[in-house]
Protein backbone atom coordinates (compact mmCIF):
# COMPACT_ATOMS: atom_id res chain seq x y z
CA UNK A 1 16.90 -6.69 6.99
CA UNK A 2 15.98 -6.77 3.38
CA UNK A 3 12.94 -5.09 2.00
CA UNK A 4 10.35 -7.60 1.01
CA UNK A 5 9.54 -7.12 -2.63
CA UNK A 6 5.10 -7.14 -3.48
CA UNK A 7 3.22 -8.42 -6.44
CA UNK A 8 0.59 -6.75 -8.25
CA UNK A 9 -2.03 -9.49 -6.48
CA UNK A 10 -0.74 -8.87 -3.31
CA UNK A 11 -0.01 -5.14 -3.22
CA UNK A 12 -4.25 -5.25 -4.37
CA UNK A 13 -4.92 -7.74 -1.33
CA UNK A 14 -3.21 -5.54 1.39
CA UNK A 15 -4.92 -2.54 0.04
CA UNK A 16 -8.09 -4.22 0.41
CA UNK A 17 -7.41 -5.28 3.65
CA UNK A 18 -7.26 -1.88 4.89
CA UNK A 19 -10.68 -1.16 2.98
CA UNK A 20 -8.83 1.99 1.54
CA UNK A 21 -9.87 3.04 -2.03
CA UNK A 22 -6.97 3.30 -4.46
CA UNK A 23 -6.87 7.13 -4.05
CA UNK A 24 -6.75 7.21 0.05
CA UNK A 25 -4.17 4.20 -0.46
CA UNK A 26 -2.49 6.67 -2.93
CA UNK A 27 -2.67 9.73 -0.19
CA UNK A 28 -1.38 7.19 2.28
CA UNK A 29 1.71 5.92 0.33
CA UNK A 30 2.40 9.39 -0.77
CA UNK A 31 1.87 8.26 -4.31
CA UNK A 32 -0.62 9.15 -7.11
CA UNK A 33 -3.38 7.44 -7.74
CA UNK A 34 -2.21 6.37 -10.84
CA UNK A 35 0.99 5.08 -9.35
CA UNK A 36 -1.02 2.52 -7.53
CA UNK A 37 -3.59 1.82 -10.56
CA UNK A 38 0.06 0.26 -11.98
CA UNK A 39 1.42 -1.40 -9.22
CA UNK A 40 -1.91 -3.22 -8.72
CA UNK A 41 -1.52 -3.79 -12.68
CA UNK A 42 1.96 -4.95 -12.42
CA UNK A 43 3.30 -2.25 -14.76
CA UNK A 44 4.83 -0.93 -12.08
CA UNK A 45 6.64 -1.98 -8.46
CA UNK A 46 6.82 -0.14 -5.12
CA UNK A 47 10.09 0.25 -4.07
CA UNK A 48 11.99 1.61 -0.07
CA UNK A 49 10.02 3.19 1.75
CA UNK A 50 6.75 2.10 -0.18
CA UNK A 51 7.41 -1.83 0.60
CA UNK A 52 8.36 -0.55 4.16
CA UNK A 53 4.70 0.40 4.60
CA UNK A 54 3.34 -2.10 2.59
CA UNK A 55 4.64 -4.59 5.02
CA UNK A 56 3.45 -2.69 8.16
CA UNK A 57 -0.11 -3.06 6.74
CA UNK A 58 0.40 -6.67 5.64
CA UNK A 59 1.16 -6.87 9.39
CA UNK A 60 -1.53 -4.96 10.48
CA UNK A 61 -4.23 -4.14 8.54
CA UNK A 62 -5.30 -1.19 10.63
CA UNK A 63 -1.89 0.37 10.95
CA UNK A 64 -2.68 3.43 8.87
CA UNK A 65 -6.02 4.48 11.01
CA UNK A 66 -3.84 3.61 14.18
CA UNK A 67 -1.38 6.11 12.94
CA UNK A 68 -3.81 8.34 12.84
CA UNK A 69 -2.63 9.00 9.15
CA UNK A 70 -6.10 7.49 7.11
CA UNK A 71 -9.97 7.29 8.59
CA UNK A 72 -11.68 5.67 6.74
């Protein structure tokens, strides 16, 4: 199965729809802060294992709190 690729509107859009601030998105993704300031600016794309998760929360918005990973 290929790994869906993510847009800077869209990688913004699932982030909001976990109500995670860039930085707990960040901790989340295992990513700095910054990292996800320039994905969400498009200077920058999320790649493996990052799109893998993206897509679980595109799925379901609540997957990182369900993990037990992120409370918000």
């Amino acid at each position: 199965m290929p790994v869906e690729t993510y847009q800077a509107d869209e990688i913004k859009r699932i982030r909001n729809s976990t109500g995670l601030t860039q930085r707990s998105f960040a901790e989340y993704m295992g990513v700095s802060p910054k990292t996800v300031e320039a994905w969400e600016a498009g200077r920058n794309h999320p790649e493996g294992a990052a799109c893998r998760s993206l897509s679980l929360m595109k799925a379901d918005p609540e997957f990182p709190q369900k993990a037990g990973i992120i409370r918000r």
